[in-house]
Protein backbone atom coordinates (compact mmCIF):
# COMPACT_ATOMS: atom_id res chain seq x y z
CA UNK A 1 60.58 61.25 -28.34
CA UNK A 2 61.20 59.32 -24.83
CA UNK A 3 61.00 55.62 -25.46
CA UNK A 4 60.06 53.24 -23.24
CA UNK A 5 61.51 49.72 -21.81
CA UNK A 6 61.22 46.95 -19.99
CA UNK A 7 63.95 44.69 -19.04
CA UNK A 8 63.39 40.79 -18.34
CA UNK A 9 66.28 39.28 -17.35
CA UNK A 10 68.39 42.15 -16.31
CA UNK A 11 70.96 40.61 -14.36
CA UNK A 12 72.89 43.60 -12.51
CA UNK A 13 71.78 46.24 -15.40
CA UNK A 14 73.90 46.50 -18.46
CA UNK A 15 71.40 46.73 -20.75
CA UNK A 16 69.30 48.87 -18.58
CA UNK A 17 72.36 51.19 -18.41
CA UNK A 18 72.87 50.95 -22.24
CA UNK A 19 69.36 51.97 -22.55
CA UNK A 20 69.21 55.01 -20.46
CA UNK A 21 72.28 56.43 -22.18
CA UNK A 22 70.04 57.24 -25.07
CA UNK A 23 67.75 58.54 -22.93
CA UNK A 24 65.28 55.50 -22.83
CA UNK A 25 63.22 55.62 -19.79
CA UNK A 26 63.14 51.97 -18.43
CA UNK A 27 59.87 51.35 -16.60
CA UNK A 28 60.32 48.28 -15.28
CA UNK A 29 63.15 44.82 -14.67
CA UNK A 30 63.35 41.49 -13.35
CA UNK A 31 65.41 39.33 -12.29
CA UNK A 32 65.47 36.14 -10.01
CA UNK A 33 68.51 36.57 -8.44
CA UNK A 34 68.61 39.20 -5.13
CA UNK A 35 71.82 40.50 -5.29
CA UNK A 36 71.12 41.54 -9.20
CA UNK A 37 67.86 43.13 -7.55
CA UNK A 38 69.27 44.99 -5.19
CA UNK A 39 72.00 46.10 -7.55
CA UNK A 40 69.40 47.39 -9.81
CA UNK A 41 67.49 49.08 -7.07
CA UNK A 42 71.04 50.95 -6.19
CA UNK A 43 71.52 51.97 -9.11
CA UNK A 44 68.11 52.96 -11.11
CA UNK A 45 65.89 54.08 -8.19
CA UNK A 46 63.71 55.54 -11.56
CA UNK A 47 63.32 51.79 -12.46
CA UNK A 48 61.05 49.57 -10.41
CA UNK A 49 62.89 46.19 -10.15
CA UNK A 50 61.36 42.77 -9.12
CA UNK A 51 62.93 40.05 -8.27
CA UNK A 52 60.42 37.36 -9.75
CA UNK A 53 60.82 34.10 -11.39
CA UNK A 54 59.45 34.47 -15.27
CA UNK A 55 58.81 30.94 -15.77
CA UNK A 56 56.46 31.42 -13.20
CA UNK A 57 55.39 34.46 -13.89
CA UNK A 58 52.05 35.53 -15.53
CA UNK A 59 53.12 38.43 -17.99
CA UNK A 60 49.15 40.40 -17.79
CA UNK A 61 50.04 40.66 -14.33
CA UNK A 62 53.82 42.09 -14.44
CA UNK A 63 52.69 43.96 -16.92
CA UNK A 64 50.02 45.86 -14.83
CA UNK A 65 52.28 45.82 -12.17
CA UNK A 66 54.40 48.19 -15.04
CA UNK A 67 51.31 50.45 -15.42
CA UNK A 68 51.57 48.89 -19.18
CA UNK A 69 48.90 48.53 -21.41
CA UNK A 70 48.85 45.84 -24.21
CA UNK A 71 51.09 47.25 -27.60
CA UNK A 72 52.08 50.23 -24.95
CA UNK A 73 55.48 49.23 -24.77
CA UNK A 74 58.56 50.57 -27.02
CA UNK A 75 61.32 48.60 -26.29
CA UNK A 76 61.23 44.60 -24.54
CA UNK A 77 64.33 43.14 -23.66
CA UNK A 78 64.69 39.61 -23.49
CA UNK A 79 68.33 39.12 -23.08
CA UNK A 80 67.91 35.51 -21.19
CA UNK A 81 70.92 33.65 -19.32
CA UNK A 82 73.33 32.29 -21.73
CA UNK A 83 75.36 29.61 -20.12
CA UNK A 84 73.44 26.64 -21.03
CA UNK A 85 73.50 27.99 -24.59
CA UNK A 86 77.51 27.66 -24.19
CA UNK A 87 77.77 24.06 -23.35
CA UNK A 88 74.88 22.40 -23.89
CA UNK A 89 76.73 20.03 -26.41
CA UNK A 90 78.40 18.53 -22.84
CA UNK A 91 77.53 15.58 -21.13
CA UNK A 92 76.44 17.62 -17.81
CA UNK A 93 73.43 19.96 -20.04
CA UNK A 94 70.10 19.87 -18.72
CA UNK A 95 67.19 20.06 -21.23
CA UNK A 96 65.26 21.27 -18.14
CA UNK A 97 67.38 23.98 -17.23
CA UNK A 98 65.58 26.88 -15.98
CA UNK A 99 67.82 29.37 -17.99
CA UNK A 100 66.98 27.11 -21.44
CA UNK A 101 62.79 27.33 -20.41
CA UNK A 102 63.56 31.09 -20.32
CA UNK A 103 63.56 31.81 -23.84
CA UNK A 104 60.69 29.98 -24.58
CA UNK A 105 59.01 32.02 -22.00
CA UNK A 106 60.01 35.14 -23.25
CA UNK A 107 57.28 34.31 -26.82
CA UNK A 108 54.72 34.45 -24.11
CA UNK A 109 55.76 37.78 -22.68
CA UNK A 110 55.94 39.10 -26.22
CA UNK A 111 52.48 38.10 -27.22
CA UNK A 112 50.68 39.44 -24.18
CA UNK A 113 52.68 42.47 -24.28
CA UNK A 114 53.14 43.42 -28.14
CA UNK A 115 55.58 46.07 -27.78
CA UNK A 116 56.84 47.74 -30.74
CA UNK A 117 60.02 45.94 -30.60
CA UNK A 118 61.93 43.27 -29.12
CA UNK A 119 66.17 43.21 -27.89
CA UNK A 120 67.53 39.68 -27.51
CA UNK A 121 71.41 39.01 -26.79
CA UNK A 122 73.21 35.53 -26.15
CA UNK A 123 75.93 33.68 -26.71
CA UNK A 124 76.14 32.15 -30.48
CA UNK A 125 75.34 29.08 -29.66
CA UNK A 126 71.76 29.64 -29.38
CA UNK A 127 70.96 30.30 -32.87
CA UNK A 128 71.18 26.68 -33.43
CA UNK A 129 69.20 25.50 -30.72
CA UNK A 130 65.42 24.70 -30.90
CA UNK A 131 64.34 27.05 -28.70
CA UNK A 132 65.44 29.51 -30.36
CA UNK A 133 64.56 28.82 -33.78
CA UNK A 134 61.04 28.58 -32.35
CA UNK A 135 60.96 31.47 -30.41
CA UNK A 136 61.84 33.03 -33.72
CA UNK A 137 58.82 31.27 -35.92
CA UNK A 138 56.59 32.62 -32.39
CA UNK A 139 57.94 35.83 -33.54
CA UNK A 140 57.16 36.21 -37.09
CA UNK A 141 53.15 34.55 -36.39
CA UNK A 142 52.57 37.61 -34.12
CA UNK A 143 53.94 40.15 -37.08
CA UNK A 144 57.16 40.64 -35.96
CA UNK A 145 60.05 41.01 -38.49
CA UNK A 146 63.30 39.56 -37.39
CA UNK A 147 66.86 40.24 -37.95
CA UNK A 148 69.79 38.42 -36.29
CA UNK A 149 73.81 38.01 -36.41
CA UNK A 150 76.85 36.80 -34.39
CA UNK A 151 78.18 40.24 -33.90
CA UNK A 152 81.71 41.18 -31.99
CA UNK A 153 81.58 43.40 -29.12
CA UNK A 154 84.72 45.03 -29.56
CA UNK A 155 83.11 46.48 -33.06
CA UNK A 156 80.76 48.92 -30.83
CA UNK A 157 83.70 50.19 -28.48
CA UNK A 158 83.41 46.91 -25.77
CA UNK A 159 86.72 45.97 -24.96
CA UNK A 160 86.41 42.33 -25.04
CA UNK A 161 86.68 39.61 -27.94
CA UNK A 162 82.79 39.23 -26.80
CA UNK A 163 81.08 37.66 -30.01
CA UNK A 164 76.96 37.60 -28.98
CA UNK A 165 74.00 36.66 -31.24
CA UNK A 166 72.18 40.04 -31.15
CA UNK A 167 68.87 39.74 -32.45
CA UNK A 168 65.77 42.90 -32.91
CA UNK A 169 62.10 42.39 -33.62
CA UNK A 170 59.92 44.73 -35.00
CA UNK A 171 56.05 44.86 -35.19
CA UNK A 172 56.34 45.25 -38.83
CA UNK A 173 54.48 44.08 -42.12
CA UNK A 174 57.99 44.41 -43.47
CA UNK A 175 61.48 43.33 -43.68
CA UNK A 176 64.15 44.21 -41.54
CA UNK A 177 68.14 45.48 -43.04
CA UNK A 178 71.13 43.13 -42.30
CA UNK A 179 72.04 43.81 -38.35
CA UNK A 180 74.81 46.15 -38.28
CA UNK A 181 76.08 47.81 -35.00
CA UNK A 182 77.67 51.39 -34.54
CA UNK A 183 79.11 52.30 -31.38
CA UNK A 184 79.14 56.62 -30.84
CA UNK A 185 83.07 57.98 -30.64
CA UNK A 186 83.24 57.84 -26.69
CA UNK A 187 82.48 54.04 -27.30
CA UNK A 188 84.99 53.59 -29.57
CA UNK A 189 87.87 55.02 -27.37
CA UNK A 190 87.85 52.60 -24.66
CA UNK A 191 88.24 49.35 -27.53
CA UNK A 192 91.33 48.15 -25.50
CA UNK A 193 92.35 47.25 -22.11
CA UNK A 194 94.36 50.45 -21.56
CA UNK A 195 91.86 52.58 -22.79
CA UNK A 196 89.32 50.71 -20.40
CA UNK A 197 91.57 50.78 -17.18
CA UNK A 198 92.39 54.50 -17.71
CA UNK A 199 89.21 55.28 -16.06
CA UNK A 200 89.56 52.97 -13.07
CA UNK A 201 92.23 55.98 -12.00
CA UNK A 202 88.83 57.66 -10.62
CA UNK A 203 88.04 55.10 -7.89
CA UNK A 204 91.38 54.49 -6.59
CA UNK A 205 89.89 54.17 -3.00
CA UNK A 206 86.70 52.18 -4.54
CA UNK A 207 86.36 48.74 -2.48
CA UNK A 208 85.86 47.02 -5.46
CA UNK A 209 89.45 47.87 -6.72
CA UNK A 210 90.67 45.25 -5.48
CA UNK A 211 91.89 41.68 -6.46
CA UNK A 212 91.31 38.16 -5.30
CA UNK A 213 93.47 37.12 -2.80
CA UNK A 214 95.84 34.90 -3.79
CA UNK A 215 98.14 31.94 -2.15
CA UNK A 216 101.48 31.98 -2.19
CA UNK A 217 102.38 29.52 -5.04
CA UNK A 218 99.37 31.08 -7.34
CA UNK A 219 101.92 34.52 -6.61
CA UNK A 220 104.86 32.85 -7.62
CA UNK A 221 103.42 31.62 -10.72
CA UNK A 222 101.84 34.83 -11.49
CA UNK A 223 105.68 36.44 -11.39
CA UNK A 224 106.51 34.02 -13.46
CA UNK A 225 104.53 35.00 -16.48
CA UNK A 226 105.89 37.58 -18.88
CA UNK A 227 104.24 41.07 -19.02
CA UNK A 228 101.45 41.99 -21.40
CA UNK A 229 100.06 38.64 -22.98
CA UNK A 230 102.63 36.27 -21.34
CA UNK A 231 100.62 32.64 -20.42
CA UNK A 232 101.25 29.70 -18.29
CA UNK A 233 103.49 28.38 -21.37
CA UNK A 234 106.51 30.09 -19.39
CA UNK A 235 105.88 28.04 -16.40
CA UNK A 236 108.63 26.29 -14.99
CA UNK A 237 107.83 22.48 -14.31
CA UNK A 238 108.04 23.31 -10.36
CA UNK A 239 105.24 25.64 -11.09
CA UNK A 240 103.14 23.77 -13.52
CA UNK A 241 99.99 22.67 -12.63
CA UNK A 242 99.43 18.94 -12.27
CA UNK A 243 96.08 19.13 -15.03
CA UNK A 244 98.39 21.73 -17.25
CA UNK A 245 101.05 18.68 -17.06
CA UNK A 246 98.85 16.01 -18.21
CA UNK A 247 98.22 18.03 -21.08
CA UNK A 248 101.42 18.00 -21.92
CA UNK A 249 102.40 15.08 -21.52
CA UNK A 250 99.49 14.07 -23.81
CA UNK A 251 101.26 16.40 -26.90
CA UNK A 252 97.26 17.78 -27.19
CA UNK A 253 96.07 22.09 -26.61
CA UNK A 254 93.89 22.71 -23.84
CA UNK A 255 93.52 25.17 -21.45
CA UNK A 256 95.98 27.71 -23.32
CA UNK A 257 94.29 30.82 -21.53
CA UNK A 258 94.70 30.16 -18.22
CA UNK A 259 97.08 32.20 -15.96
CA UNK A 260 97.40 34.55 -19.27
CA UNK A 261 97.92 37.98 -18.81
CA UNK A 262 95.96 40.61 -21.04
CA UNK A 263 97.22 42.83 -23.14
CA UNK A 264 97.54 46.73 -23.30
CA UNK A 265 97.05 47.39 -26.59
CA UNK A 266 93.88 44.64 -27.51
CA UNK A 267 90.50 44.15 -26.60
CA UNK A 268 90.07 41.79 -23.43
CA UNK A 269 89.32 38.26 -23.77
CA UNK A 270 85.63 37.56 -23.07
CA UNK A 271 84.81 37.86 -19.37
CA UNK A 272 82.99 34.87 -17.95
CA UNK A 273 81.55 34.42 -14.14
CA UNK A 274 84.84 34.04 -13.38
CA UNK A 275 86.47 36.63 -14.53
CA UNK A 276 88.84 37.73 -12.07
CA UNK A 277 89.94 33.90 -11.16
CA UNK A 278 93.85 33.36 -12.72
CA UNK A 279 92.68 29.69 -12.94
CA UNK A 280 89.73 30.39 -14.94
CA UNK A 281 91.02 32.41 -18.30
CA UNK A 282 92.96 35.00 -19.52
CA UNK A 283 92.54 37.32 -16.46
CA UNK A 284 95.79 38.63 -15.23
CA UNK A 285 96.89 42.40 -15.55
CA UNK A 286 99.35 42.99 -18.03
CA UNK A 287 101.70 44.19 -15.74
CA UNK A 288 100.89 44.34 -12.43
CA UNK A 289 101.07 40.33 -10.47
CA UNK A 290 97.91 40.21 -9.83
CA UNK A 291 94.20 38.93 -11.62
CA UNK A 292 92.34 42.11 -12.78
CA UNK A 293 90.25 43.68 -9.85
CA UNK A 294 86.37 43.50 -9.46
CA UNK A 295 86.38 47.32 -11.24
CA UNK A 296 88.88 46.50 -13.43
CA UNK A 297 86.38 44.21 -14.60
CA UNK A 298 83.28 45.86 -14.58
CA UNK A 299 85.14 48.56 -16.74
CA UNK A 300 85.88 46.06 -19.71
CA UNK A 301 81.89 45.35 -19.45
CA UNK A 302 81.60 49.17 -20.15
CA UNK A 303 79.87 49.64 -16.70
CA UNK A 304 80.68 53.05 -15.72
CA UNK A 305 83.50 53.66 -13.05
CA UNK A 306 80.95 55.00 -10.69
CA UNK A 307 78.56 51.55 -10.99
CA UNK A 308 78.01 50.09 -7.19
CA UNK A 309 77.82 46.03 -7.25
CA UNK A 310 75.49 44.60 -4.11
CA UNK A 311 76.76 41.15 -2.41
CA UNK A 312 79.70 39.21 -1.81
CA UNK A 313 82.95 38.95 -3.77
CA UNK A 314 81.69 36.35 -5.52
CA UNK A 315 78.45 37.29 -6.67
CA UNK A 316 79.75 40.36 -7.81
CA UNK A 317 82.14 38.60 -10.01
CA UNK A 318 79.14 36.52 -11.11
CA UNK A 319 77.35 39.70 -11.90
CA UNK A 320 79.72 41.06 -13.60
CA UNK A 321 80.42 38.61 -16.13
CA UNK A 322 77.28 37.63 -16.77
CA UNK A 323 75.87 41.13 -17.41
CA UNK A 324 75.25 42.54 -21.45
CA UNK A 325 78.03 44.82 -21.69
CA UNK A 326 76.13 48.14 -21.47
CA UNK A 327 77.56 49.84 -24.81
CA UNK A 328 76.62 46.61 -26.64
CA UNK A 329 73.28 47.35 -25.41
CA UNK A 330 73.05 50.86 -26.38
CA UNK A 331 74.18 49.93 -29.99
CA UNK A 332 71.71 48.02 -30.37
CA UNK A 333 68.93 50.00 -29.13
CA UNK A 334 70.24 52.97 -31.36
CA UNK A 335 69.94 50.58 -34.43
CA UNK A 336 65.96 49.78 -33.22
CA UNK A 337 65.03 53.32 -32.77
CA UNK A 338 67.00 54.12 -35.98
CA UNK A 339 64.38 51.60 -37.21
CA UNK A 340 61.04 53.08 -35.66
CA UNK A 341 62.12 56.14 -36.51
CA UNK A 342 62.71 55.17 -40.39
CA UNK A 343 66.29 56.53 -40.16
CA UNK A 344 67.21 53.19 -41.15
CA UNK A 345 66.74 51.18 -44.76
CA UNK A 346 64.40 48.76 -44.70
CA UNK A 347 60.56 48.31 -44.90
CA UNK A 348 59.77 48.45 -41.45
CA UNK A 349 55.98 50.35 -41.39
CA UNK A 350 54.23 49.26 -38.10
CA UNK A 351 51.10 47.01 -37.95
């Protein structure tokens, strides 16, 4: 059977690449950012992308403008923006913040569309936020059953220590099993950084293999850092930064990942917006001086080696980091059709 999708949110396309490697035919995505549009549109002409603002939004209309029909739809996913989700216990959150309103919005789309099930992925803060909790009750009032968990990426083949709240609806007058992921066994062969970087052999003359310049006292610190999992702990005082000597000084942790190198042999750290910045985590090559490149990146996402990012060096990096790691995506799908298909437990029989 060819399932269907439609994906809100989709950022650059990880979880519309998840879903089409199990075959699911995505009608339709959305995003509000252009360069994620246009990266779509490179690379899913099949898919017809819009870049639209769903708080705005009315869903009857987007989806008509999908050729949908209410309860036509397999497969919604609602995998919203997660930063505000990761520090909205700071001072600087925004209880207006357009990504928070986003997953309130997404109840709406759910209960004009009714599709036969819903994908949701974000960072594990959320599951203790309002929003979400309500989003959730939305859920179950419209006859959805619900099952959620904090879930590791690296457990379906992603080589990052990427933990995500992955949560599945189902129209269902049943109960759904406990969530549990599988990745397939070409997944599971790329769970480390080596494994992951092997492929970036096939784009040697790719423009995005290539790192972020760097000045000429970031270079000698980078030297200065042991291979494969070394950190700015080996820093000479010349080379310390000023913030990283305050610290210190202070006796108290903080910023341990910084100008860290990865390691062969283990999953990446998780990848953030910045995720080819030395300053920013746990981003250096193992071996080589130098961050990881823009592919190097997108590889430890699970995008494949041939993926084309649109826009400049930085929204690319953006992009990249802030995308659902595709073969987290296709897990999860595999566990919902294993679900509509009754190939897994549970009492799931549809409305």
């Amino acid at each position: 059977m060819m399932y269907t999708a439609v994906d809100l949110c989709s950022g650059a396309g990880g979880v519309t690449t998840g879903l089409r490697r199990l075959g699911v035919r995505v009608l339709g995505a959305v995003d509000n950012d252009l360069d994620c549009v246009r990266t779509m549109r490179t690379n899913h002409r099949n898919t017809k992308t819009l870049q639209i603002d769903l708080t705005r939004a009315s869903p009857v209309t987007l989806m008509r403008e999908f050729g949908l029909r209410r309860g036509e739809l397999d497969i919604l996913a609602a995998c919203t923006p997660c930063q505000v989700f990761s520090s909205m216990a700071g001072k600087n959150s925004k209880p207006r913040d357009y990504r928070a309103l986003l997953v309130s919005r997404m109840a709406d789309f759910v209960k004009s569309w009714l599709p036969r099930a819903v994908i949701m992925e974000n960072v594990p803060g959320l599951r203790h936020h309002w929003r979400f909790k309500r989003l959730l009750g939305m859920l179950r009032s419209l006859g959805y059953a619900v099952s959620h968990k904090v879930l590791c990426a690296s457990d379906v083949g992603v080589p990052q220590r990427r933990k995500r709240l992955v949560c599945v609806a189902i129209r269902s007058r049943g109960s759904l099993p406990d969530l549990e992921l599988s990745g397939d066994s070409g997944s599971q062969r790329r769970s480390t950084v080596r494994e992951a970087f092997r492929a970036s052999k096939l784009c040697a003359h790719d423009p995005l293999n290539r790192a972020r310049r760097m000045s000429g006292i970031v270079m000698q610190r980078i030297q200065a850092i042991p291979k494969d999992g070394g950190s700015r702990a080996s820093l000479c005082r010349r080379l310390e930064l000023r913030c990283h000597s305050k610290i210190r000084a202070r006796g108290t942790a903080g910023a341990t990942n910084v100008y860290g190198r990865m390691k062969w042999d283990e999953p990446a750290p998780t990848l953030t917006t910045r995720c080819t910045t030395p300053a920013c985590g746990r981003f250096l090559h193992p071996t080589q001086n130098r961050p990881i490149t823009l592919r190097e990146a997108a590889l430890l996402q699970t995008f494949p080696s041939t993926y084309k990012f649109v826009g400049s060096y930085g929204s690319i990096e953006r992009q990249i980091g802030n995308a659902v790691p595709p073969y987290l995506a296709t897990a999860t799908a595999k566990f919902v059709i294993g679900l509509l298909e009754g190939r897994v437990g549970g009492d799931v029989s549809e409305e």
